[in-house]
PDB file of N, CA and C in Angstrom:
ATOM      1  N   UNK A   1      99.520  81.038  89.790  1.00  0.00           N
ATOM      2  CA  UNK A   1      99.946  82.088  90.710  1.00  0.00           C
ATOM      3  C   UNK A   1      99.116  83.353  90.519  1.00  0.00           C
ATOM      4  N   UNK A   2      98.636  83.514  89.241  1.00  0.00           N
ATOM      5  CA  UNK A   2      98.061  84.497  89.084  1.00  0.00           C
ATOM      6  C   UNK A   2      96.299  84.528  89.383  1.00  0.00           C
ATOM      7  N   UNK A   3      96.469  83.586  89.997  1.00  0.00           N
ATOM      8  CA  UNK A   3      94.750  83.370  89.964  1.00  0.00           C
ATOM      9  C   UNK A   3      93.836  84.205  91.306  1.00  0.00           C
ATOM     10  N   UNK A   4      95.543  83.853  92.447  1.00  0.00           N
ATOM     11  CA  UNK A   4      95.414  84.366  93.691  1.00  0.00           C
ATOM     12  C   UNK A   4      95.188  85.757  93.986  1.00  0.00           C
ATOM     13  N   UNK A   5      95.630  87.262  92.574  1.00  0.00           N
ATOM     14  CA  UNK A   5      94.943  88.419  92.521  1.00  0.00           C
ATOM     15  C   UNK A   5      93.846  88.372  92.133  1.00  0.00           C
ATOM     16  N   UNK A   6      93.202  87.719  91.410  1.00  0.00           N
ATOM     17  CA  UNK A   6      92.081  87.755  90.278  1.00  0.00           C
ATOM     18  C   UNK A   6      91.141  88.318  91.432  1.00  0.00           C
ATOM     19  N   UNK A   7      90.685  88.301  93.039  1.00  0.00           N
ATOM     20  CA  UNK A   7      89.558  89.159  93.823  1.00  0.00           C
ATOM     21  C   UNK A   7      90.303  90.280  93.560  1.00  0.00           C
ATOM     22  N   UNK A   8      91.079  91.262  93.624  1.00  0.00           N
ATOM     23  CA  UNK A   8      91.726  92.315  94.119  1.00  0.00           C
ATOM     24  C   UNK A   8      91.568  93.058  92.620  1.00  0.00           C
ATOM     25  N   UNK A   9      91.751  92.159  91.231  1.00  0.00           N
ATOM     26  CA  UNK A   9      91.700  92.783  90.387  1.00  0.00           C
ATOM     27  C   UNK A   9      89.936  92.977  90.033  1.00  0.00           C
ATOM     28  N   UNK A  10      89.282  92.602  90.483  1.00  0.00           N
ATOM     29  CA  UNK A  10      87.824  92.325  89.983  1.00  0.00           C
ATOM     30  C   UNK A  10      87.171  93.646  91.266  1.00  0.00           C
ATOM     31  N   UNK A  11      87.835  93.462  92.065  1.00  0.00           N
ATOM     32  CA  UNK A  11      87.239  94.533  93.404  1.00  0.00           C
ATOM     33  C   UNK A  11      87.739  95.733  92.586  1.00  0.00           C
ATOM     34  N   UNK A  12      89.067  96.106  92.478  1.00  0.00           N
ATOM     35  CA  UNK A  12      89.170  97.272  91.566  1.00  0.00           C
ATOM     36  C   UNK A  12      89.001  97.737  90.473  1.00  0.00           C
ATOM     37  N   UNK A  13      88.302  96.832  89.354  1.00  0.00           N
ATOM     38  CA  UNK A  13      87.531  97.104  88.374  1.00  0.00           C
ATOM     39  C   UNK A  13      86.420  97.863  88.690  1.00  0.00           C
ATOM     40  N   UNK A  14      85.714  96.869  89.787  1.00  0.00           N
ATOM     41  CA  UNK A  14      84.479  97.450  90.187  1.00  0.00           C
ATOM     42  C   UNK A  14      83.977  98.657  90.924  1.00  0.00           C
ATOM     43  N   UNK A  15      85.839  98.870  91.609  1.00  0.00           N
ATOM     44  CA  UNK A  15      84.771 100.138  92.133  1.00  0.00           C
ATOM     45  C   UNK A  15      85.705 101.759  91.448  1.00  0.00           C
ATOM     46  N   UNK A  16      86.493 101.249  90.380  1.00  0.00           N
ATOM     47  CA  UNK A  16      86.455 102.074  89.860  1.00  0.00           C
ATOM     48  C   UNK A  16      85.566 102.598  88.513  1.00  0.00           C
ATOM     49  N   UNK A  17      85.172 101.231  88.208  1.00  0.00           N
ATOM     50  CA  UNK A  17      83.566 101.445  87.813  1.00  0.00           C
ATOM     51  C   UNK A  17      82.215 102.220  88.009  1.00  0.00           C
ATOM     52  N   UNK A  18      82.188 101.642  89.109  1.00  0.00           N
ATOM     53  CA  UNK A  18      81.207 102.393  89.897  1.00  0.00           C
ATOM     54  C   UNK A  18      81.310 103.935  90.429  1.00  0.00           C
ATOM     55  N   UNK A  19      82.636 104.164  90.385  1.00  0.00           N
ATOM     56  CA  UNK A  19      83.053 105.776  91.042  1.00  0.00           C
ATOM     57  C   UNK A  19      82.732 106.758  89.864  1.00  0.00           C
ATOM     58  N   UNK A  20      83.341 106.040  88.347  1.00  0.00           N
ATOM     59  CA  UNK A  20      82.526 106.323  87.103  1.00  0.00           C
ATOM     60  C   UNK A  20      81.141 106.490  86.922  1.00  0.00           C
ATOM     61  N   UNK A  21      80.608 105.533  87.078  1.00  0.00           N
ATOM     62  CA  UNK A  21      78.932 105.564  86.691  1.00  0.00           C
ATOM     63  C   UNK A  21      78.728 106.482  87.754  1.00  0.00           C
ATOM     64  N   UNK A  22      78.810 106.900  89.110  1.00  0.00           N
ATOM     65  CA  UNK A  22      78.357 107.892  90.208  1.00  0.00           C
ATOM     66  C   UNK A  22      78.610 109.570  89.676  1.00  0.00           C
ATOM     67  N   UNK A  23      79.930 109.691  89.401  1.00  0.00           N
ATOM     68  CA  UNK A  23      80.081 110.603  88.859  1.00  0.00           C
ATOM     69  C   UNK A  23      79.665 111.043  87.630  1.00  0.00           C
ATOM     70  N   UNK A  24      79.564 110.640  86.347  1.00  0.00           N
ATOM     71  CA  UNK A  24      78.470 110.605  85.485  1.00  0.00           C
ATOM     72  C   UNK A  24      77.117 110.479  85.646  1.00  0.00           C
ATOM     73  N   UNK A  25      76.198 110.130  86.849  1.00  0.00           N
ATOM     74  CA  UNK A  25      74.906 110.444  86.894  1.00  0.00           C
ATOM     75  C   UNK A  25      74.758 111.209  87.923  1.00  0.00           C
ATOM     76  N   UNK A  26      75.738 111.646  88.471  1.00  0.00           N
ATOM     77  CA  UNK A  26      75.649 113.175  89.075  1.00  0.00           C
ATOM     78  C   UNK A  26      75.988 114.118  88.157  1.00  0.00           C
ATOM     79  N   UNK A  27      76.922 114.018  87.488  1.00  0.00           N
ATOM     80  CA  UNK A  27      76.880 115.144  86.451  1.00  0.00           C
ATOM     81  C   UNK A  27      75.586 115.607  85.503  1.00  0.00           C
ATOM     82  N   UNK A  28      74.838 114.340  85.028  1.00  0.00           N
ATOM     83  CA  UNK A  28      73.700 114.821  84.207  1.00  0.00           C
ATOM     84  C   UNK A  28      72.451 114.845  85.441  1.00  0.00           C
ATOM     85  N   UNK A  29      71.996 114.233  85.900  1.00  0.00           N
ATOM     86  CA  UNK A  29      70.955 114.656  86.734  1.00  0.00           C
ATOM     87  C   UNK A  29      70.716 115.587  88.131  1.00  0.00           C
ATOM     88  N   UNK A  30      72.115 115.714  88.638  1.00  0.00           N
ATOM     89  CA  UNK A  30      72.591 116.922  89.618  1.00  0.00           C
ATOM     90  C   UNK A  30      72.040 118.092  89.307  1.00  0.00           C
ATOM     91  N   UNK A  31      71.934 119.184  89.907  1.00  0.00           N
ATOM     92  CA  UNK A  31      72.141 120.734  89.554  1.00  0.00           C
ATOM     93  C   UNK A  31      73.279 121.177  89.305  1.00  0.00           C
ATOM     94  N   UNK A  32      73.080 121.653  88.383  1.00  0.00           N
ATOM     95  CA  UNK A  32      74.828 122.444  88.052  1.00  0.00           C
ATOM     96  C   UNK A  32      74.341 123.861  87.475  1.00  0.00           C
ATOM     97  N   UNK A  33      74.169 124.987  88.078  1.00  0.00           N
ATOM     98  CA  UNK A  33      74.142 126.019  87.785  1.00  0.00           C
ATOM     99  C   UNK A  33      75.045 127.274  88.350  1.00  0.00           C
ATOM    100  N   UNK A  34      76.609 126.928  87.711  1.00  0.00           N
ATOM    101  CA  UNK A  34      77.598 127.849  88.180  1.00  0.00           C
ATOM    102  C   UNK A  34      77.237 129.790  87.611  1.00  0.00           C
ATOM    103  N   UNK A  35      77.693 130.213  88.850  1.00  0.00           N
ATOM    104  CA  UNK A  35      77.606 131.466  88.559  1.00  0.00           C
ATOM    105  C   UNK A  35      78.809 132.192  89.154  1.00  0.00           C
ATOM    106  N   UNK A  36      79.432 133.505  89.469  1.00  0.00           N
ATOM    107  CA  UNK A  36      80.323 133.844  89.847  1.00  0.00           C
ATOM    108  C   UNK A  36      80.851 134.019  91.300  1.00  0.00           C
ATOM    109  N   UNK A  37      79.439 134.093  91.771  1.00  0.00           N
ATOM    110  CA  UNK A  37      79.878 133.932  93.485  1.00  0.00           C
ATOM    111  C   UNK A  37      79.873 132.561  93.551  1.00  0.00           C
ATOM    112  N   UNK A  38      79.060 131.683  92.983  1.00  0.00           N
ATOM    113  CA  UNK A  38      79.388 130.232  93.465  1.00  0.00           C
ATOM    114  C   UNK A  38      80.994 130.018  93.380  1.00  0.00           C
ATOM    115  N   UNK A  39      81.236 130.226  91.988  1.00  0.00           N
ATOM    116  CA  UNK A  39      82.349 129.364  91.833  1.00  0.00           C
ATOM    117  C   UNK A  39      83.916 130.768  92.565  1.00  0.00           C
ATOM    118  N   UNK A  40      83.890 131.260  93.347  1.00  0.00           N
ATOM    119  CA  UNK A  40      84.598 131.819  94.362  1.00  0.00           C
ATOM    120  C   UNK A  40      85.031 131.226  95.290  1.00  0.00           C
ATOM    121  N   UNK A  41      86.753 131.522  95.865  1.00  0.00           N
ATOM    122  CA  UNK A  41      86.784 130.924  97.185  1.00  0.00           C
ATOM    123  C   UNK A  41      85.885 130.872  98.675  1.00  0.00           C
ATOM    124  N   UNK A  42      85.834 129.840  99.090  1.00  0.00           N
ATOM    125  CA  UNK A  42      84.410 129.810 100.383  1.00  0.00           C
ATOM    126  C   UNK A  42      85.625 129.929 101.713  1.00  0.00           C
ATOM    127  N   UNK A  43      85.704 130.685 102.212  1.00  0.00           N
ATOM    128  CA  UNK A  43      86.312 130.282 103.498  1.00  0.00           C
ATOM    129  C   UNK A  43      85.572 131.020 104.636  1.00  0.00           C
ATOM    130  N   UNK A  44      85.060 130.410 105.594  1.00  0.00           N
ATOM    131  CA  UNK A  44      84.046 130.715 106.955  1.00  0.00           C
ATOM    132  C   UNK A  44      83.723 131.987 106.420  1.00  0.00           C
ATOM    133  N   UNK A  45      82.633 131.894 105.548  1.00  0.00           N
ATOM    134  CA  UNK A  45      81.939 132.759 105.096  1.00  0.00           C
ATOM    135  C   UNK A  45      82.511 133.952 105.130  1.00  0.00           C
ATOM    136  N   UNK A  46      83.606 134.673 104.934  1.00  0.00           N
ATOM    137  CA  UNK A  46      84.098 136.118 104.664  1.00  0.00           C
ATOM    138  C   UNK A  46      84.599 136.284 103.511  1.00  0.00           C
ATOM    139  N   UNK A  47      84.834 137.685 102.913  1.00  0.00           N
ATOM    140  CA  UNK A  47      84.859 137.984 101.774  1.00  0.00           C
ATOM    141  C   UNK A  47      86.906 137.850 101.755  1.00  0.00           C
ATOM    142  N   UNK A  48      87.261 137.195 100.437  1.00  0.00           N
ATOM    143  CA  UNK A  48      89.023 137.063 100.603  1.00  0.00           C
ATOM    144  C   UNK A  48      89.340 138.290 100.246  1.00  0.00           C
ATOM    145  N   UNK A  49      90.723 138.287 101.560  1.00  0.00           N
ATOM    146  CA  UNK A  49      91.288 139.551 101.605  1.00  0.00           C
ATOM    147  C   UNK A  49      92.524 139.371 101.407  1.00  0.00           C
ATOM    148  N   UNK A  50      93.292 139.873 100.260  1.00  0.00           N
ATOM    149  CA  UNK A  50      95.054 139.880 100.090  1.00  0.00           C
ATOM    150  C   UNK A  50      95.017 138.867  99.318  1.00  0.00           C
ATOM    151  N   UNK A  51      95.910 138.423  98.901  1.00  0.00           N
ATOM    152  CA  UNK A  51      96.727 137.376  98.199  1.00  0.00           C
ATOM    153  C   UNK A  51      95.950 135.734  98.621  1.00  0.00           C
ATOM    154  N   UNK A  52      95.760 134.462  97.629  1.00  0.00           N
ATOM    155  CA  UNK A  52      95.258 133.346  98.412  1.00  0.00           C
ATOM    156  C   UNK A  52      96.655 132.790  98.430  1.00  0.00           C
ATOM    157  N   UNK A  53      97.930 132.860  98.040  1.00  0.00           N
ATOM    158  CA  UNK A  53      99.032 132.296  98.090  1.00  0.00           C
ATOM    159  C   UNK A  53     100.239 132.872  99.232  1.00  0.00           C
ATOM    160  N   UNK A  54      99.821 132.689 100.761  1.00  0.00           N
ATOM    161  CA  UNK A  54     100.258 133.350 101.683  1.00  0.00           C
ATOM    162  C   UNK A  54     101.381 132.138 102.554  1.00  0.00           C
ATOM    163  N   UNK A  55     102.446 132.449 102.950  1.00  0.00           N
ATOM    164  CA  UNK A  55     103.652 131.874 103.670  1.00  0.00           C
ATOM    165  C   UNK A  55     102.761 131.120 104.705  1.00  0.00           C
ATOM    166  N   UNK A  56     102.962 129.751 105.215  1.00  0.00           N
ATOM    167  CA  UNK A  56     103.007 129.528 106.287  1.00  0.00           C
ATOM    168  C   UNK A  56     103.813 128.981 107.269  1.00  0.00           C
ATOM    169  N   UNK A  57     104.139 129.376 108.217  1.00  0.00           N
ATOM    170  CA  UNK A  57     105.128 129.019 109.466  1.00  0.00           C
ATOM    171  C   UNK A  57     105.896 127.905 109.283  1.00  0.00           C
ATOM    172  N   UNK A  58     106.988 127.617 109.299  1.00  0.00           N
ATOM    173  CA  UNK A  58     107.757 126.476 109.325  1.00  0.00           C
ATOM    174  C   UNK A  58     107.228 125.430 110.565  1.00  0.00           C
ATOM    175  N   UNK A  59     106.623 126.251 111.569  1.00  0.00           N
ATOM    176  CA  UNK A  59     106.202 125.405 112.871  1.00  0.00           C
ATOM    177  C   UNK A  59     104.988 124.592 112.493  1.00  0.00           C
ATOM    178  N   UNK A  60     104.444 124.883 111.435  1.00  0.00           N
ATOM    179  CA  UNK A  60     102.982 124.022 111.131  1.00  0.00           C
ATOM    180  C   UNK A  60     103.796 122.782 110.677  1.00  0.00           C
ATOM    181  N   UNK A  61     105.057 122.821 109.473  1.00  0.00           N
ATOM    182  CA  UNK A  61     105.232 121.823 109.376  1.00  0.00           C
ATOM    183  C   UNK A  61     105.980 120.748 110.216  1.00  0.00           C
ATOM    184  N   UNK A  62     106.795 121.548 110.936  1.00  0.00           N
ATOM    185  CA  UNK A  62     107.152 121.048 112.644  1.00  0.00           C
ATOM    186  C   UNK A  62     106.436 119.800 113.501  1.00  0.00           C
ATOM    187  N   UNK A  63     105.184 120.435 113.286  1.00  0.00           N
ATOM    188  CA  UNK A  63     104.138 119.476 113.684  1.00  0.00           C
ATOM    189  C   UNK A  63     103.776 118.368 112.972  1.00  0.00           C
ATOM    190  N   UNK A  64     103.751 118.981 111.805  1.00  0.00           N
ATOM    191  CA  UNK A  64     103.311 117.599 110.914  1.00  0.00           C
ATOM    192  C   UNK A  64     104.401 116.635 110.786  1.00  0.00           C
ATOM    193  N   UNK A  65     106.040 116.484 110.740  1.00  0.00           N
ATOM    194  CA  UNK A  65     106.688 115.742 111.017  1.00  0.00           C
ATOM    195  C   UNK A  65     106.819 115.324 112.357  1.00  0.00           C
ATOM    196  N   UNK A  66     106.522 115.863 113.059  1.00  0.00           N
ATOM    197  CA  UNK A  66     106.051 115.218 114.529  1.00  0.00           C
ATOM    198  C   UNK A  66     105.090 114.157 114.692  1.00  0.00           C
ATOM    199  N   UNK A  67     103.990 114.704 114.160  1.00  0.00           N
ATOM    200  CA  UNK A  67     103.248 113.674 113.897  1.00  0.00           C
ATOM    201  C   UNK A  67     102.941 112.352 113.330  1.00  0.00           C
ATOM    202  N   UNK A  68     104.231 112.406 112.200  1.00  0.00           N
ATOM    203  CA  UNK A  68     104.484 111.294 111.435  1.00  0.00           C
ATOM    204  C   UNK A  68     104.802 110.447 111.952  1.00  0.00           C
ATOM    205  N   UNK A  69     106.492 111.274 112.875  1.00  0.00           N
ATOM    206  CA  UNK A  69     107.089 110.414 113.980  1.00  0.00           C
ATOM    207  C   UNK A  69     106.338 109.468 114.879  1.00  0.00           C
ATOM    208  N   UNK A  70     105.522 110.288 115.502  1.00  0.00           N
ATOM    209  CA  UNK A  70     104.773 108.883 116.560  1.00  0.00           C
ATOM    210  C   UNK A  70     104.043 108.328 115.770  1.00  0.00           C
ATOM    211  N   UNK A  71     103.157 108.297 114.587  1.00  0.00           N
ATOM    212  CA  UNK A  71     102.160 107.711 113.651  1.00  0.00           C
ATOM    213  C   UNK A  71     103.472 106.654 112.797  1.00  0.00           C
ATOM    214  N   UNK A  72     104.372 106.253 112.684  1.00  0.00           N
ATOM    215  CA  UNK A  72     105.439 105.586 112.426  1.00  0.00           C
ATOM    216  C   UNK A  72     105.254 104.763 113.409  1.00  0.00           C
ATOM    217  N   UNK A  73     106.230 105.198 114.729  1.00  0.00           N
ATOM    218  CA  UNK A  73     106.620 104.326 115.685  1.00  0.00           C
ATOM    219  C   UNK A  73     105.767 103.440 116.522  1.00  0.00           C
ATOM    220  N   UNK A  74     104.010 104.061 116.422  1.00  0.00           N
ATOM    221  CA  UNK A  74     103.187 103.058 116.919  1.00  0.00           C
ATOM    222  C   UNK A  74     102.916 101.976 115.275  1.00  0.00           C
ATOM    223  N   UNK A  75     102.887 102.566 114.094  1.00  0.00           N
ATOM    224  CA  UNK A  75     102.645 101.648 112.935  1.00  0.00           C
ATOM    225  C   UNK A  75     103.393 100.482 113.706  1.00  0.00           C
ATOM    226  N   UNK A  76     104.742 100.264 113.883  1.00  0.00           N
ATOM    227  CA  UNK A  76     106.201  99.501 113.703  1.00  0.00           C
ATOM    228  C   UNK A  76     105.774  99.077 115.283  1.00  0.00           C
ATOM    229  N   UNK A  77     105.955  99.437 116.408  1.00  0.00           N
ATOM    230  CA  UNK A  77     105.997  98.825 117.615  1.00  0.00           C
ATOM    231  C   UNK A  77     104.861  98.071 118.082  1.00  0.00           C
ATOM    232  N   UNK A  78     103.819  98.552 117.475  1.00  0.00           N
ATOM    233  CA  UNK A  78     102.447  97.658 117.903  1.00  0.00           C
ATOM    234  C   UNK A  78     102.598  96.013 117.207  1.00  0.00           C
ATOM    235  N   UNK A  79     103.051  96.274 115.995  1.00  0.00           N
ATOM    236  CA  UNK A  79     103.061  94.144 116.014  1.00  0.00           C
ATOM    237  C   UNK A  79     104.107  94.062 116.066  1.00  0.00           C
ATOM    238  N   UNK A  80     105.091  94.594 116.284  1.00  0.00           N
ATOM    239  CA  UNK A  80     106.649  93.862 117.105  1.00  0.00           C
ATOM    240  C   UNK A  80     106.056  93.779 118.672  1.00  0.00           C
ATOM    241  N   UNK A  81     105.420  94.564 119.496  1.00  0.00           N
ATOM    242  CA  UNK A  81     105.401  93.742 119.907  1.00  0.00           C
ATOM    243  C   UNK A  81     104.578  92.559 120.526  1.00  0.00           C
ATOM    244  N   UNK A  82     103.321  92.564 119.536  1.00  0.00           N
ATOM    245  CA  UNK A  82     102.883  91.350 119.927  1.00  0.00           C
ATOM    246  C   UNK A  82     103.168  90.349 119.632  1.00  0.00           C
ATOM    247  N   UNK A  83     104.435  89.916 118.910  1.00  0.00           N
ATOM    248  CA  UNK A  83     105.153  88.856 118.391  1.00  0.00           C
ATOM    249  C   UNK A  83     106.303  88.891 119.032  1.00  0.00           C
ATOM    250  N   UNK A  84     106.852  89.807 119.911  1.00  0.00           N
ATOM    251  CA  UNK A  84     108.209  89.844 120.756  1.00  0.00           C
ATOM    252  C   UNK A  84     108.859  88.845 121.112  1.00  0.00           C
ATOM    253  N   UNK A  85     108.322  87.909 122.123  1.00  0.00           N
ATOM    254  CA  UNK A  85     108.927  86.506 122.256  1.00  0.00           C
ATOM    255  C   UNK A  85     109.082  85.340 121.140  1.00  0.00           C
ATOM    256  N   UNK A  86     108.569  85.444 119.874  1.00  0.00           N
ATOM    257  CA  UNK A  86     108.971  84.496 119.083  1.00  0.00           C
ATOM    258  C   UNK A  86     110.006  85.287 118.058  1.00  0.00           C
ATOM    259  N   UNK A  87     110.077  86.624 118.537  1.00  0.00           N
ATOM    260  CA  UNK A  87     111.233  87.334 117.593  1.00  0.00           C
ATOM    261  C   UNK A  87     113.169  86.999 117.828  1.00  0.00           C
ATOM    262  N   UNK A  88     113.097  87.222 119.486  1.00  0.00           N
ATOM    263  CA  UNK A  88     114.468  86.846 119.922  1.00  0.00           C
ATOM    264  C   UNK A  88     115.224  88.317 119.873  1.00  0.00           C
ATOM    265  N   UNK A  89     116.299  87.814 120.378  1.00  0.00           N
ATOM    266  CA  UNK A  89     117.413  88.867 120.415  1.00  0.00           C
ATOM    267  C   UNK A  89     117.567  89.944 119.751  1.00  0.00           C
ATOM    268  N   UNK A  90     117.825  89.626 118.559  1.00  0.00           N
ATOM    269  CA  UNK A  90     118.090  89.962 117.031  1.00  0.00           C
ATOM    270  C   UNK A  90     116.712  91.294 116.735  1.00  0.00           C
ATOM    271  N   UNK A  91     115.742  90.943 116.982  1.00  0.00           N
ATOM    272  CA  UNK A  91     114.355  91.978 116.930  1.00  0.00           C
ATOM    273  C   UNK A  91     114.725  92.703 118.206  1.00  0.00           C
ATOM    274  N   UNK A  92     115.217  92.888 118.805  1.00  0.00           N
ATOM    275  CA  UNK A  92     115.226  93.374 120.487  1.00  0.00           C
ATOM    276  C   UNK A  92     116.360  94.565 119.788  1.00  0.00           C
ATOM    277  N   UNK A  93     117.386  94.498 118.975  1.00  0.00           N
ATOM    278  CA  UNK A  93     118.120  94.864 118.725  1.00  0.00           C
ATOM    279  C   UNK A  93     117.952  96.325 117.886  1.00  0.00           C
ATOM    280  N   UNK A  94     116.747  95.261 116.333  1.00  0.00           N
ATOM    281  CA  UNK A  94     116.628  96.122 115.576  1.00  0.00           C
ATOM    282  C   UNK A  94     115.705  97.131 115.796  1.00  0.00           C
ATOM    283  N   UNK A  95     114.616  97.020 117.143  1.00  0.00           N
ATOM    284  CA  UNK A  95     113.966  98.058 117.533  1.00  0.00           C
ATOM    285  C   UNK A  95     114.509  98.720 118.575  1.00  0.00           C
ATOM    286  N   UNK A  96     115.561  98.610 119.243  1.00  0.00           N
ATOM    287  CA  UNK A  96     116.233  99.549 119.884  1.00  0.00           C
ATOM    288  C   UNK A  96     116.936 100.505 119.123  1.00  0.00           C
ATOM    289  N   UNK A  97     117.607  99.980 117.478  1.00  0.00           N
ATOM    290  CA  UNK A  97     118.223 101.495 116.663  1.00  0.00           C
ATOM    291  C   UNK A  97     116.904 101.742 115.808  1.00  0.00           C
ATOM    292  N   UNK A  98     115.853 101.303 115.361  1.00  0.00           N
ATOM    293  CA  UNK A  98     114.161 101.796 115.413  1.00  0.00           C
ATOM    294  C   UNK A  98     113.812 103.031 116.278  1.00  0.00           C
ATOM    295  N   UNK A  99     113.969 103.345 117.443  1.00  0.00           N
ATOM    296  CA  UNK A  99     113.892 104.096 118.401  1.00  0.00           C
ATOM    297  C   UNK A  99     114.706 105.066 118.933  1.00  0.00           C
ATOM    298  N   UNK A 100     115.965 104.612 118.784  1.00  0.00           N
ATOM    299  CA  UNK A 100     116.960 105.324 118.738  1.00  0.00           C
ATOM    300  C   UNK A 100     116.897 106.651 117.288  1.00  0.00           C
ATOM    301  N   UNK A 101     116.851 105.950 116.347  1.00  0.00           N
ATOM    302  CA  UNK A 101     116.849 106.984 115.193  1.00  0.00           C
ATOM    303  C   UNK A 101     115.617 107.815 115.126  1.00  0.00           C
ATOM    304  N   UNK A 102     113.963 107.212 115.690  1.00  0.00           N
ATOM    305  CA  UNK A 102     113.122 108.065 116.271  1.00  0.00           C
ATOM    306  C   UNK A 102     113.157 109.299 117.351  1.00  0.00           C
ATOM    307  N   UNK A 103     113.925 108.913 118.240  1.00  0.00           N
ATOM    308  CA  UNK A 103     114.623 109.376 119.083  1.00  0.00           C
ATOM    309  C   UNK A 103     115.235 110.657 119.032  1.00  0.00           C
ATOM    310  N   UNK A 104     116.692 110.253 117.768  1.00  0.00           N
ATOM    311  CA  UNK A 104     116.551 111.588 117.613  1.00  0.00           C
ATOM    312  C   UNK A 104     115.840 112.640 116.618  1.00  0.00           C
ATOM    313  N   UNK A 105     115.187 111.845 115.940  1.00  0.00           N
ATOM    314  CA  UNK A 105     114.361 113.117 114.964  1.00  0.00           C
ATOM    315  C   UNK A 105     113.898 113.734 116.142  1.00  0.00           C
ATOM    316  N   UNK A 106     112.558 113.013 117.170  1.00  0.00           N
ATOM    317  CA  UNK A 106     112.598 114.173 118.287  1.00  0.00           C
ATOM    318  C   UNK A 106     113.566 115.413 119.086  1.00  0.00           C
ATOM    319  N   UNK A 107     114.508 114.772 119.108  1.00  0.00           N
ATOM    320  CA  UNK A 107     114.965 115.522 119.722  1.00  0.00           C
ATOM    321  C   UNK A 107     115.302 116.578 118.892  1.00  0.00           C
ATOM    322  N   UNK A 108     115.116 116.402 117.528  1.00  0.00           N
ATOM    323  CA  UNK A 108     115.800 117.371 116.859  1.00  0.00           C
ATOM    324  C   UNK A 108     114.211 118.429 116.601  1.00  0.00           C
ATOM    325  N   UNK A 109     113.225 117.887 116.744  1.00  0.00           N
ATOM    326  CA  UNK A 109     111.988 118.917 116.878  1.00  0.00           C
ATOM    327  C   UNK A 109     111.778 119.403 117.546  1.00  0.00           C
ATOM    328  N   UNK A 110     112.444 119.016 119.435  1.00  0.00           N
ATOM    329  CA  UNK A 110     112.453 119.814 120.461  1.00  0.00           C
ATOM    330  C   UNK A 110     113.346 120.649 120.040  1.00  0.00           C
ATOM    331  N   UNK A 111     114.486 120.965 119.263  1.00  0.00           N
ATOM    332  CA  UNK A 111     115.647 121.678 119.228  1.00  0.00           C
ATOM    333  C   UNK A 111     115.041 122.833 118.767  1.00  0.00           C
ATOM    334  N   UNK A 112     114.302 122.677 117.552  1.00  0.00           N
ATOM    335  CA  UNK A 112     113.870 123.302 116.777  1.00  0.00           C
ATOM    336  C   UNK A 112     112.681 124.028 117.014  1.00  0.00           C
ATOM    337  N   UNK A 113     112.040 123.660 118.275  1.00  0.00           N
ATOM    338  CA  UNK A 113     110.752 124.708 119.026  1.00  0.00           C
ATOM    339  C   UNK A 113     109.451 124.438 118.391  1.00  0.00           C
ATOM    340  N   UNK A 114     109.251 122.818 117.760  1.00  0.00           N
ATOM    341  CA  UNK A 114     107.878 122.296 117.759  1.00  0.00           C
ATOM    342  C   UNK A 114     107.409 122.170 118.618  1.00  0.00           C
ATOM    343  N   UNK A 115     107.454 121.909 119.988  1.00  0.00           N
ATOM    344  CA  UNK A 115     106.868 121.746 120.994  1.00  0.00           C
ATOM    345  C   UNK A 115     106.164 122.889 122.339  1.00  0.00           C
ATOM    346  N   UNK A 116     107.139 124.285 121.803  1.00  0.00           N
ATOM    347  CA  UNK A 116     106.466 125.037 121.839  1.00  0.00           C
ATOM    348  C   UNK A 116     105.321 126.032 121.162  1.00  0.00           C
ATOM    349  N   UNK A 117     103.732 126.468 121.383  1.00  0.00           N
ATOM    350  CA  UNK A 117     103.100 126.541 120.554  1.00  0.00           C
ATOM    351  C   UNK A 117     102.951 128.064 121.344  1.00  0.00           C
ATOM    352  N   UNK A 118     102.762 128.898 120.350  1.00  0.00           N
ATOM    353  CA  UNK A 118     102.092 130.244 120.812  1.00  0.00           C
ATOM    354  C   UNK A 118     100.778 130.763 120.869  1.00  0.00           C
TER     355      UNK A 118
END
């Protein structure tokens, strides 16, 4: 039984191997000459102003559970349903409360004014 990982364990030997040896011969033959503006925050080239640990909007994350939502429901509905007719009733069922409980997380992000953007 165990013979059937033995590619998966040999693929991940190897390329965590290899991510090793890459990073070690970039470290010695790379340039590495840190200085104080290098090693500074880079953001679209301007100089940082205020605090780098600043609040952001509850609506950014609004979105990002939005996004999950449909990045979920196509994961789950795309091979249900290309297997639909050999599923039956019973699958017809469990992706209608699938959708339903999708359903309402939306609705609860429309409630909440993800969908409007300023």
């Amino acid at each position: 039984m165990i013979e059937i990982y033995l590619p998966i364990v040999v693929l991940l030997v190897i390329s965590v191997a290899l991510s090793v040896v890459i990073l070690f011969f970039s470290r010695i033959f790379g340039p590495f000459r840190p200085n104080r503006r290098k090693l500074t925050p880079y953001e679209s080239g301007m100089t940082p102003i205020g605090p780098a640990q600043r609040r952001i909007p509850v609506k950014f994350y609004l979105v990002a559970v939005l996004f999950i939502i449909f990045d979920i429901e196509v994961i789950f509905i795309l091979p249900w349903a290309v297997v639909f007719r050999d599923l039956g009733a019973v699958a017809l069922v469990g992706m209608a409360v699938f959708i339903v409980i999708l359903l309402i997380a939306f609705i609860y992000e429309w409630k909440k004014g993800a969908m409007v953007w300023e």
